[in-house]
N, C-alpha and C. Protein backbone atom coordinates (compact mmCIF):
# COMPACT_ATOMS: atom_id res chain seq x y z
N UNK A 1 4.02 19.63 8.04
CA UNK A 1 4.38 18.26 7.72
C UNK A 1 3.68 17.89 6.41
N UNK A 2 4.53 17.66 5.62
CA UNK A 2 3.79 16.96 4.03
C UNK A 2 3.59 15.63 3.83
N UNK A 3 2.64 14.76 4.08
CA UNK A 3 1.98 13.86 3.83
C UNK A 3 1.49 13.25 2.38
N UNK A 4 1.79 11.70 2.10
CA UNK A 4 2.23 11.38 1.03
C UNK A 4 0.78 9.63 0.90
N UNK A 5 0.07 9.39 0.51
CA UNK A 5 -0.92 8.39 0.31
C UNK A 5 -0.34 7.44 -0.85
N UNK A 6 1.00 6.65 -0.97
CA UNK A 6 1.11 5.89 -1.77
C UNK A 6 0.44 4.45 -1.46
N UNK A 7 0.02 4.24 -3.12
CA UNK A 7 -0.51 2.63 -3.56
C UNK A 7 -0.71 2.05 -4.53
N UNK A 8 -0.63 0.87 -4.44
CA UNK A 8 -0.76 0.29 -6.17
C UNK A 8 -2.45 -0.95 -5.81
N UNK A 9 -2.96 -1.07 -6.81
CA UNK A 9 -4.51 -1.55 -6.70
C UNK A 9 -4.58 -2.04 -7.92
N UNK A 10 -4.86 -3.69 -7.90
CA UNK A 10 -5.20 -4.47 -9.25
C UNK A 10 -6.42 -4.26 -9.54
N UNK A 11 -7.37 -4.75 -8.34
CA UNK A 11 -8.44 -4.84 -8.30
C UNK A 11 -9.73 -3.57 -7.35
N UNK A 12 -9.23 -2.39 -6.99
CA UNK A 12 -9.58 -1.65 -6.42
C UNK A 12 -9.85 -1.55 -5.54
N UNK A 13 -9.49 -2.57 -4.41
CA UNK A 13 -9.63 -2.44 -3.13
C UNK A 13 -8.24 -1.59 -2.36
N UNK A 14 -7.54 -1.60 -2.40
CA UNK A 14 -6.42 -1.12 -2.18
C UNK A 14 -6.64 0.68 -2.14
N UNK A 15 -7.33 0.59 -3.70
CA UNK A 15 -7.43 2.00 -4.48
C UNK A 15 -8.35 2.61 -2.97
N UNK A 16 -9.36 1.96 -2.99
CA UNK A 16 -10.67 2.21 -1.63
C UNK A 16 -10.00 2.80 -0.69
N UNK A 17 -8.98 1.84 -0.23
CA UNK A 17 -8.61 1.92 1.26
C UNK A 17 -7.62 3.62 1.22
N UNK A 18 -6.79 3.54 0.18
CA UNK A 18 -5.82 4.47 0.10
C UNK A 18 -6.48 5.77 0.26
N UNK A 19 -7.39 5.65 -0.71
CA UNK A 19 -8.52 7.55 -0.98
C UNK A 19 -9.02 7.60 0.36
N UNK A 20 -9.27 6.62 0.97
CA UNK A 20 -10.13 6.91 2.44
C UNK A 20 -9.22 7.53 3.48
N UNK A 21 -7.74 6.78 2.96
CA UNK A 21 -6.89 7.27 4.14
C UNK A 21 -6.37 8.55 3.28
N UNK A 22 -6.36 9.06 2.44
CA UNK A 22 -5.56 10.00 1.75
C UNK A 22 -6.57 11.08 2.20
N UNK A 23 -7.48 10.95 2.53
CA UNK A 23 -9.17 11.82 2.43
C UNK A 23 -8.95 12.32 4.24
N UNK A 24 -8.60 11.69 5.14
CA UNK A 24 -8.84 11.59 6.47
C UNK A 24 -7.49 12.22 7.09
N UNK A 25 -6.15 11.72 6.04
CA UNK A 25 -4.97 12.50 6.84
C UNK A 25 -4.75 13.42 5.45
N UNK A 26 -5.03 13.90 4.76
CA UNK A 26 -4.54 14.87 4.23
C UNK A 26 -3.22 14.79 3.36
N UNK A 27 -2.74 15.45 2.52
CA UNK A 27 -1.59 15.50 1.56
C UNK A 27 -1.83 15.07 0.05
N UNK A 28 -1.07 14.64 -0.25
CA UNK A 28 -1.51 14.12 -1.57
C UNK A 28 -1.07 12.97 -2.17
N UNK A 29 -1.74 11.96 -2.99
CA UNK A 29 -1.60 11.06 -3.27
C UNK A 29 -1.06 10.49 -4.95
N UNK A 30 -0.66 9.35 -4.43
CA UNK A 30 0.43 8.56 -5.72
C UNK A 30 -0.33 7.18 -5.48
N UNK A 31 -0.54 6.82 -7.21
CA UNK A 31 -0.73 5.49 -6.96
C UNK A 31 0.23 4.64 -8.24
N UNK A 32 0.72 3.85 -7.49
CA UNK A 32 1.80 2.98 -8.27
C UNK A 32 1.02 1.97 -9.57
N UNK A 33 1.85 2.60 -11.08
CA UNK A 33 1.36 1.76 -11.76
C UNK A 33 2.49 1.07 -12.77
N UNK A 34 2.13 0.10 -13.30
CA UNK A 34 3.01 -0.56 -14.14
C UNK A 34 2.62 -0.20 -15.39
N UNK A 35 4.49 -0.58 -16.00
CA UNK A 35 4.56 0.09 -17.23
C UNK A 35 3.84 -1.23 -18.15
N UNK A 36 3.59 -2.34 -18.19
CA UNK A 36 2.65 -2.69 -18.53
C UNK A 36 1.60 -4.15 -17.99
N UNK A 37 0.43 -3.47 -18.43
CA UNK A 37 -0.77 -4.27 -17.50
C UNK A 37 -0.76 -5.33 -17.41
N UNK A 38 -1.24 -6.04 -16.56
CA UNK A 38 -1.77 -7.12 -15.97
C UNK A 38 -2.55 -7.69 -17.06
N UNK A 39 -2.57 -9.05 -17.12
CA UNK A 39 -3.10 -9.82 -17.84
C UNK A 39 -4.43 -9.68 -17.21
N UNK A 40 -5.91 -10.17 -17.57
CA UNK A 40 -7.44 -9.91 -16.79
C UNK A 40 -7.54 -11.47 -16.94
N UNK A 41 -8.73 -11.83 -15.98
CA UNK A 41 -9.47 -12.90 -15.83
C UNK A 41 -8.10 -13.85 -14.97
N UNK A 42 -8.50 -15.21 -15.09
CA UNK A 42 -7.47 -15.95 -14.23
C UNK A 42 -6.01 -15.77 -14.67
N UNK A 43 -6.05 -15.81 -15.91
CA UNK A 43 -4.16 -15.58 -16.28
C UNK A 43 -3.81 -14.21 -15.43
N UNK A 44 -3.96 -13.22 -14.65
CA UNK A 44 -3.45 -12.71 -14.00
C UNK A 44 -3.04 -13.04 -12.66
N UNK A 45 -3.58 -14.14 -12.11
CA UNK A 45 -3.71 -15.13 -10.58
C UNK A 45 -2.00 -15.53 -10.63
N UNK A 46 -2.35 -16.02 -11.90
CA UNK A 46 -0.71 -17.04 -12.19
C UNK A 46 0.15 -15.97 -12.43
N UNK A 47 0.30 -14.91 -13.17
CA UNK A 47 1.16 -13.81 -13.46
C UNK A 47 2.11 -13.50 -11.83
N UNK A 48 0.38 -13.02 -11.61
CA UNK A 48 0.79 -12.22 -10.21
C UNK A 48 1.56 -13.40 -8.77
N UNK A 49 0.94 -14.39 -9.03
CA UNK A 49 1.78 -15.65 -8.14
C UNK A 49 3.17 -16.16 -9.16
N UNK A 50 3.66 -15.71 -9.52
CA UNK A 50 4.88 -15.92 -10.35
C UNK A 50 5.55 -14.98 -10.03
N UNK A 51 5.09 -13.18 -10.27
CA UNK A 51 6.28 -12.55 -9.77
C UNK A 51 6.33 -12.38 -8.54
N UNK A 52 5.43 -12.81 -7.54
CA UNK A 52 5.71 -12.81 -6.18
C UNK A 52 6.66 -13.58 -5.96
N UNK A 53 6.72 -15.08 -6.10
CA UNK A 53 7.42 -16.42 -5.90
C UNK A 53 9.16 -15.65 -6.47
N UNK A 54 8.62 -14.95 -7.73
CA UNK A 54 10.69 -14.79 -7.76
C UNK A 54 10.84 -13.55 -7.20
N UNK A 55 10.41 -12.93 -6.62
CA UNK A 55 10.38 -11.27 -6.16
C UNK A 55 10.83 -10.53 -7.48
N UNK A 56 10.06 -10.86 -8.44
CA UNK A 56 10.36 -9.24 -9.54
C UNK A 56 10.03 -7.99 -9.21
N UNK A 57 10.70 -7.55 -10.47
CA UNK A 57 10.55 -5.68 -9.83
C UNK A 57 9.68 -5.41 -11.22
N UNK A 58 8.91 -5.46 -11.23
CA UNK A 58 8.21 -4.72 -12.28
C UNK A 58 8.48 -3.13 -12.85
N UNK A 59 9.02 -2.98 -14.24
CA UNK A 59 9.22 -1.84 -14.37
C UNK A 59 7.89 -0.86 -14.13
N UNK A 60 7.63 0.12 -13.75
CA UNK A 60 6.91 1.11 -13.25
C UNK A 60 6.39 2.36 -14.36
N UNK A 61 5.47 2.64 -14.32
CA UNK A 61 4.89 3.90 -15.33
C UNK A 61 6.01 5.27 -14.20
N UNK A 62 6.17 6.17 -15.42
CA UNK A 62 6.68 7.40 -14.45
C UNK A 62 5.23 8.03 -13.23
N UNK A 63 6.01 8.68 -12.30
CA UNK A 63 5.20 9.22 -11.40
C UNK A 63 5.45 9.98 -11.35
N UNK A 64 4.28 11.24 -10.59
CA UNK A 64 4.98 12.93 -10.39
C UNK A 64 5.45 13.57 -9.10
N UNK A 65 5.25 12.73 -8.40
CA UNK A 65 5.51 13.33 -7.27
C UNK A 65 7.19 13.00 -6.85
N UNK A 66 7.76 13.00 -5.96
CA UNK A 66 9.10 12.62 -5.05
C UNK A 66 8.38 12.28 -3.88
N UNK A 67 8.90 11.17 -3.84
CA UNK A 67 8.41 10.27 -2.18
C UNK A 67 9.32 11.16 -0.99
N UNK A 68 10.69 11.06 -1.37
CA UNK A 68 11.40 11.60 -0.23
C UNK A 68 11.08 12.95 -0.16
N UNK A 69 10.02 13.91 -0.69
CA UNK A 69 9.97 15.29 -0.50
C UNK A 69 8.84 15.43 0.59
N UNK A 70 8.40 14.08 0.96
CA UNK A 70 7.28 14.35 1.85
C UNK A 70 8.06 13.64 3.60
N UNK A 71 7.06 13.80 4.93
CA UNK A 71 7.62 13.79 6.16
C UNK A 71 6.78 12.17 6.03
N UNK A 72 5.56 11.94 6.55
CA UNK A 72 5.10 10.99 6.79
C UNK A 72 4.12 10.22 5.30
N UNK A 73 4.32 9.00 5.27
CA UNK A 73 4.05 8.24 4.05
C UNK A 73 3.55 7.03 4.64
N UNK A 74 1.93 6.85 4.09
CA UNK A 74 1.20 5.93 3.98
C UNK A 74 1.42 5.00 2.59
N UNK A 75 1.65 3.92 2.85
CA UNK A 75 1.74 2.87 1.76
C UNK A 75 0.92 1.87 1.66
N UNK A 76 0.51 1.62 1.05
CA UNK A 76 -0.54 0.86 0.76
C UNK A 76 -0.51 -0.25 -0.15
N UNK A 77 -0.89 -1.72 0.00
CA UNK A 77 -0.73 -2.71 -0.79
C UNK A 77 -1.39 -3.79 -0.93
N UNK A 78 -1.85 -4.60 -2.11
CA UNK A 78 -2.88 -5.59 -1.97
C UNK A 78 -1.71 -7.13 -1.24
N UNK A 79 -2.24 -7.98 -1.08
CA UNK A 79 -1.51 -9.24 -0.35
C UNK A 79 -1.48 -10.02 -1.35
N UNK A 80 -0.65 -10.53 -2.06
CA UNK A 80 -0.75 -11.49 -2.99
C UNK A 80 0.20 -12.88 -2.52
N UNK A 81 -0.60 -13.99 -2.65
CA UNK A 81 0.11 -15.19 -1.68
C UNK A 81 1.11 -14.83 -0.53
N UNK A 82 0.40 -14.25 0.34
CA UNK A 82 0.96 -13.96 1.46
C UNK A 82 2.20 -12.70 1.66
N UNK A 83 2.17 -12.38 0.57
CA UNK A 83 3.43 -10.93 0.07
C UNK A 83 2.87 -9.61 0.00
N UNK A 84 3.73 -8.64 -0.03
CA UNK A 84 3.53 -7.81 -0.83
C UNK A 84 3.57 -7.68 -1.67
N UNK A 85 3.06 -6.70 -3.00
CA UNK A 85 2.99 -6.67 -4.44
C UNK A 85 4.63 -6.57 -5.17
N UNK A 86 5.21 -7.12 -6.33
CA UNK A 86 6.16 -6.68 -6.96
C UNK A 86 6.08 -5.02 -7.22
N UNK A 87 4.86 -4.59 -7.66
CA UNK A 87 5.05 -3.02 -8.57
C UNK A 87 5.33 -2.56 -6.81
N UNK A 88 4.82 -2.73 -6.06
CA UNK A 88 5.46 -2.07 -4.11
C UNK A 88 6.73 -2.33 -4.14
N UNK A 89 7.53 -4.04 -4.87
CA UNK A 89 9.01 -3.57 -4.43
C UNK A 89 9.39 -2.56 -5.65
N UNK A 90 9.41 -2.96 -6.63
CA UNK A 90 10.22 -1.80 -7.37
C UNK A 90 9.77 -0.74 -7.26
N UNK A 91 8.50 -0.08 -6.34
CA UNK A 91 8.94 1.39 -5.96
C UNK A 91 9.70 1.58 -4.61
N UNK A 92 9.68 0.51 -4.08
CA UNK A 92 10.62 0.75 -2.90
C UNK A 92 11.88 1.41 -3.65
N UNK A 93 12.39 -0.14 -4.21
CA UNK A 93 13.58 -0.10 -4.84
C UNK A 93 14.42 1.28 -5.57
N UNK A 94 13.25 1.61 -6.56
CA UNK A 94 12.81 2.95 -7.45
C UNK A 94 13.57 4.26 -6.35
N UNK A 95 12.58 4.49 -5.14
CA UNK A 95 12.64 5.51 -4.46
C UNK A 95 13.60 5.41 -3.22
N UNK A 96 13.98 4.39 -2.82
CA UNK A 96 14.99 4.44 -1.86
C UNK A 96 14.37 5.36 -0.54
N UNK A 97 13.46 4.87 0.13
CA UNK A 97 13.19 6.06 1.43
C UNK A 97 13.93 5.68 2.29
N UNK A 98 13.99 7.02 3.15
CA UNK A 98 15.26 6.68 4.46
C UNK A 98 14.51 8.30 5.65
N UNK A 99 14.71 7.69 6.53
CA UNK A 99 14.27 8.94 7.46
C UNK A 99 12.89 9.36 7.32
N UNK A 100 11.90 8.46 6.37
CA UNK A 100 10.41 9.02 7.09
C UNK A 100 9.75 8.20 8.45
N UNK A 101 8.92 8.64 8.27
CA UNK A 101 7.70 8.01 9.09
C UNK A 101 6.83 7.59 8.33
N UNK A 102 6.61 6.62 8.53
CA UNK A 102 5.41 4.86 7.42
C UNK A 102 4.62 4.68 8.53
N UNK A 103 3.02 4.48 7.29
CA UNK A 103 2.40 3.98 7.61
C UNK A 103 1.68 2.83 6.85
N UNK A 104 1.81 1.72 7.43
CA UNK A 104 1.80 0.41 6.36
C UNK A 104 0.00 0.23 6.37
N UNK A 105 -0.69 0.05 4.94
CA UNK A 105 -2.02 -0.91 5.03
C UNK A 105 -1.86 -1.87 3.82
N UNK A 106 -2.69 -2.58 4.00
CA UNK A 106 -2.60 -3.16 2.79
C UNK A 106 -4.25 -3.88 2.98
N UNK A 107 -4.51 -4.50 2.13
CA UNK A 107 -5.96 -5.31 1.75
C UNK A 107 -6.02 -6.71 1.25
N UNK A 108 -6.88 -7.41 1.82
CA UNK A 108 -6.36 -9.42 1.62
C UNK A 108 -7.55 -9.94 1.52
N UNK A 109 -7.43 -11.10 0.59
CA UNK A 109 -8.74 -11.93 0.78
C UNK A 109 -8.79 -13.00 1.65
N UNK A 110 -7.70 -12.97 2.46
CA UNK A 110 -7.60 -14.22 3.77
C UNK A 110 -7.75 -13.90 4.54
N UNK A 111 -7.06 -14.33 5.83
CA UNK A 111 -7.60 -14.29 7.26
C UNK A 111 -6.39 -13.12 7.71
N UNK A 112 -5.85 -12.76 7.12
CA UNK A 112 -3.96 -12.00 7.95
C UNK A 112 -3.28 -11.84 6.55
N UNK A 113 -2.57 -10.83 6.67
CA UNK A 113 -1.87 -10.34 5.45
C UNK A 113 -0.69 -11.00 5.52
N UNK A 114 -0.68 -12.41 6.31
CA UNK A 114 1.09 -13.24 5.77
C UNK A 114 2.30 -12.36 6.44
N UNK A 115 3.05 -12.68 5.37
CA UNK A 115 4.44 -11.96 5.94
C UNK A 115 4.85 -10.66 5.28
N UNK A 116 3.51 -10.26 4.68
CA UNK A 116 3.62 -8.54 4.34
C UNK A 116 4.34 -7.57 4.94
N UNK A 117 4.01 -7.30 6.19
CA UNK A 117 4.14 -6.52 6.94
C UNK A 117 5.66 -6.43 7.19
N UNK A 118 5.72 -7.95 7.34
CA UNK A 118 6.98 -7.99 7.99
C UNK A 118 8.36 -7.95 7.29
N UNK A 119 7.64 -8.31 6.00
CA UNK A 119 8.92 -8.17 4.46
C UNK A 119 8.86 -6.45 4.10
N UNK A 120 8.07 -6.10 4.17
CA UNK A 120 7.82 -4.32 3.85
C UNK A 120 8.80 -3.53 5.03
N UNK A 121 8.58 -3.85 6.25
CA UNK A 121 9.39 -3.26 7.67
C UNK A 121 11.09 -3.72 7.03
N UNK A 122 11.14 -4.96 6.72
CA UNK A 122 12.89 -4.83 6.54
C UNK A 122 13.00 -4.33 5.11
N UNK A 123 12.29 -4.01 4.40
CA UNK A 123 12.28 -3.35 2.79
C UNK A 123 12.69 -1.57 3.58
N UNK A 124 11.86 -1.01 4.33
CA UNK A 124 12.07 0.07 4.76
C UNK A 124 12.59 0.16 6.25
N UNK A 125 13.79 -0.64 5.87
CA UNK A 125 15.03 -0.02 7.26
C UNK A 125 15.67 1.22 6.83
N UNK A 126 15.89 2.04 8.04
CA UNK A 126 15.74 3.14 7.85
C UNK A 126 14.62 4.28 8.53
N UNK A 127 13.83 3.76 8.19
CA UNK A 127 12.24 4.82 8.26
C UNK A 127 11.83 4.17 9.61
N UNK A 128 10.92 5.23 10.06
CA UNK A 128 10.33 5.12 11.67
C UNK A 128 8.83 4.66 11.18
N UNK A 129 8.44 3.18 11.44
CA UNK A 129 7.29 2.84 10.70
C UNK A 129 6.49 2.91 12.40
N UNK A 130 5.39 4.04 11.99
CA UNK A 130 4.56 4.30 12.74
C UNK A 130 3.25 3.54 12.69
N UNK A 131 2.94 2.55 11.93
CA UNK A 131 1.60 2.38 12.09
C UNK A 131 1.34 0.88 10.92
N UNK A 132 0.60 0.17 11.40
CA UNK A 132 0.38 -0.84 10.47
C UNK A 132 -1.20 -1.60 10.37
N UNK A 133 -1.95 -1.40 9.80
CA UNK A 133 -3.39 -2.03 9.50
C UNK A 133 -3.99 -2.69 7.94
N UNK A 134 -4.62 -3.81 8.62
CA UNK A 134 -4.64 -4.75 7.38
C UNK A 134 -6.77 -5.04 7.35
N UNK A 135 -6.98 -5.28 6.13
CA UNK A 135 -8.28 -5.43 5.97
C UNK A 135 -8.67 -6.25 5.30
N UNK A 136 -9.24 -7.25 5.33
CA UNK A 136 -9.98 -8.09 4.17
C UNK A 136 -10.87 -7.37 3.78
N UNK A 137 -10.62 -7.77 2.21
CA UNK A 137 -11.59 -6.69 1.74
C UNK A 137 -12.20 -7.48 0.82
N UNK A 138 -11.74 -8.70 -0.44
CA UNK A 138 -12.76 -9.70 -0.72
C UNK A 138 -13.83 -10.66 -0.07
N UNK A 139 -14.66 -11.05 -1.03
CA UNK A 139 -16.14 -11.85 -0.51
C UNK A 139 -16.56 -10.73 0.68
N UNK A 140 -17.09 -9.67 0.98
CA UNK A 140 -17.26 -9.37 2.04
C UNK A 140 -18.67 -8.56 1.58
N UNK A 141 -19.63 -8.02 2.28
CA UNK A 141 -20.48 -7.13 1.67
C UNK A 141 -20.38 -5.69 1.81
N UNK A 142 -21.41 -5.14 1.85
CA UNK A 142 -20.65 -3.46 1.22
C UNK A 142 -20.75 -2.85 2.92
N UNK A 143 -21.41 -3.37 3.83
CA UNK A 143 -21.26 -2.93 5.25
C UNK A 143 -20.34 -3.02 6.04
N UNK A 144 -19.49 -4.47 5.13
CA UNK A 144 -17.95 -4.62 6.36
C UNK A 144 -17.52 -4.09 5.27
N UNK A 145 -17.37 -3.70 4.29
CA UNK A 145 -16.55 -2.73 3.10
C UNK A 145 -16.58 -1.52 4.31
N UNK A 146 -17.75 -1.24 4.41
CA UNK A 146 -17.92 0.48 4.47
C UNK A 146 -17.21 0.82 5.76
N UNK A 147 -17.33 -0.28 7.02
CA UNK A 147 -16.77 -0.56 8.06
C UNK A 147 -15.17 -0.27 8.26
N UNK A 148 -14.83 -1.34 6.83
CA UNK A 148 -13.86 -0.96 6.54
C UNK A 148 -12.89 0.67 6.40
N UNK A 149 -13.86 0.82 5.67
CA UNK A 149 -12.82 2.19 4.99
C UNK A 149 -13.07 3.38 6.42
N UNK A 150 -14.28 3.38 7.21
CA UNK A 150 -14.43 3.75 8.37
C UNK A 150 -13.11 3.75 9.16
N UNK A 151 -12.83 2.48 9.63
CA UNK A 151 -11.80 2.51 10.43
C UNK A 151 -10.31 3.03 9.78
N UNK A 152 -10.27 2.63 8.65
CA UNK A 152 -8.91 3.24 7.74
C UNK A 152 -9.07 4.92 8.08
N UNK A 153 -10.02 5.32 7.94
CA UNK A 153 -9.54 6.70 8.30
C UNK A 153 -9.67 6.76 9.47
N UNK A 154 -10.11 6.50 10.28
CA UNK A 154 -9.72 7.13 11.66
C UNK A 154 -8.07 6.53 12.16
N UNK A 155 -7.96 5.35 11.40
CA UNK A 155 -6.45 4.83 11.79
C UNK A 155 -5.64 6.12 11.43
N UNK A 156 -6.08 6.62 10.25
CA UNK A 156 -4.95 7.57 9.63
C UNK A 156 -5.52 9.13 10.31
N UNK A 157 -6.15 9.36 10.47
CA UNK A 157 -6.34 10.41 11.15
C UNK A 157 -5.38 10.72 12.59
N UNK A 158 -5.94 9.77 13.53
CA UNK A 158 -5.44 9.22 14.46
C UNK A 158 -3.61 9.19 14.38
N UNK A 159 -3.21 8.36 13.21
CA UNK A 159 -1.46 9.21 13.02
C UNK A 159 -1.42 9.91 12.48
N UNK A 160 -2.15 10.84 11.89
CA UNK A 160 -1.87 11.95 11.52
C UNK A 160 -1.64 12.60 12.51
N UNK A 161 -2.36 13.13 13.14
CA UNK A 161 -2.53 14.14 14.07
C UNK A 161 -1.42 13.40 15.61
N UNK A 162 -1.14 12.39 15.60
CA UNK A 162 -0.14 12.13 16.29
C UNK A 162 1.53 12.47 15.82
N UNK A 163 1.30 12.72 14.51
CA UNK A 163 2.89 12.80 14.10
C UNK A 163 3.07 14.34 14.38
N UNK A 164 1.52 14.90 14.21
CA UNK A 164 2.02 16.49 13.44
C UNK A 164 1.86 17.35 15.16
N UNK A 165 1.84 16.74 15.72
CA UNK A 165 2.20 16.97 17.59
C UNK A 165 3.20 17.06 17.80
């Protein structure tokens, strides 16, 4: 079974969570980037709450891998006003998956990742979404960080070794 660690990370929490799970289930990893950057400091708050609000697709840097060449695919995404990321839809969009097995995380500075989850599941109809875990990962200190990335891999371990049964 070929195993696939996609994610996109503004601020590197995302990046955290993904290597931990990419590290624990094995395969190899993609991380989604745009063809061009993010504005820094607060003008990126407003950027990034703008293309959420219209659902843009952000054009995308090339990648090397093929999503559909792998069995099970971890995706990974930061929460931005209650969404998933634009550069996440236009690789949906981009790659068109159909017939894997997903495993959704993503990373938030609130209390619940919103309607992430639940906009990503009808983004990937089609696919057998096996698994879904969410983490706050701002204001926090480096023990519920570490806590964090703890449980991310055993989540992914844990489907790993359940799929490849």
């Amino acid at each position: 079974m070929k195993t696939l660690t996609v994610f996109y990370s503004l601020t590197g929490h995302t990046e955290k969570l993904a290597r931990a799970i990419n590290e624990a289930a094995g395969g190899d990893l993609l991380e989604i980037k745009t063809a061009k950057s993010m504005p820094r400091g607060f003008l990126k708050y407003f950027v990034a709450g703008r293309q959420v609000m219209k659902k843009e697709q952000p054009e995308l840097a090339v990648f090397d891998k093929n999503p559909n060449d792998y069995d099970l695919v971890f995706l990974g995404t930061p929460v931005w006003a209650g969404e998933f990321v634009p550069a996440v839809r236009s690789f949906l969009v981009r790659v068109m998956l159909k017939g894997k097995k997903a495993a959704l995380f993503c990373a938030h500075g609130g209390d619940n990742p919103g309607k992430a989850f639940s906009d990503l599941e009808n983004e990937l109809a089609g696919n057998e979404i096996i698994g879904k875990i969410d983490f706050k990962m701002d204001g926090i200190t480096a023990a519920q960080e570490a806590a964090n990335i703890e449980s991310a891999q055993k989540w992914a371990r844990d489907l790993a070794k359940k799929v490849s049964n």
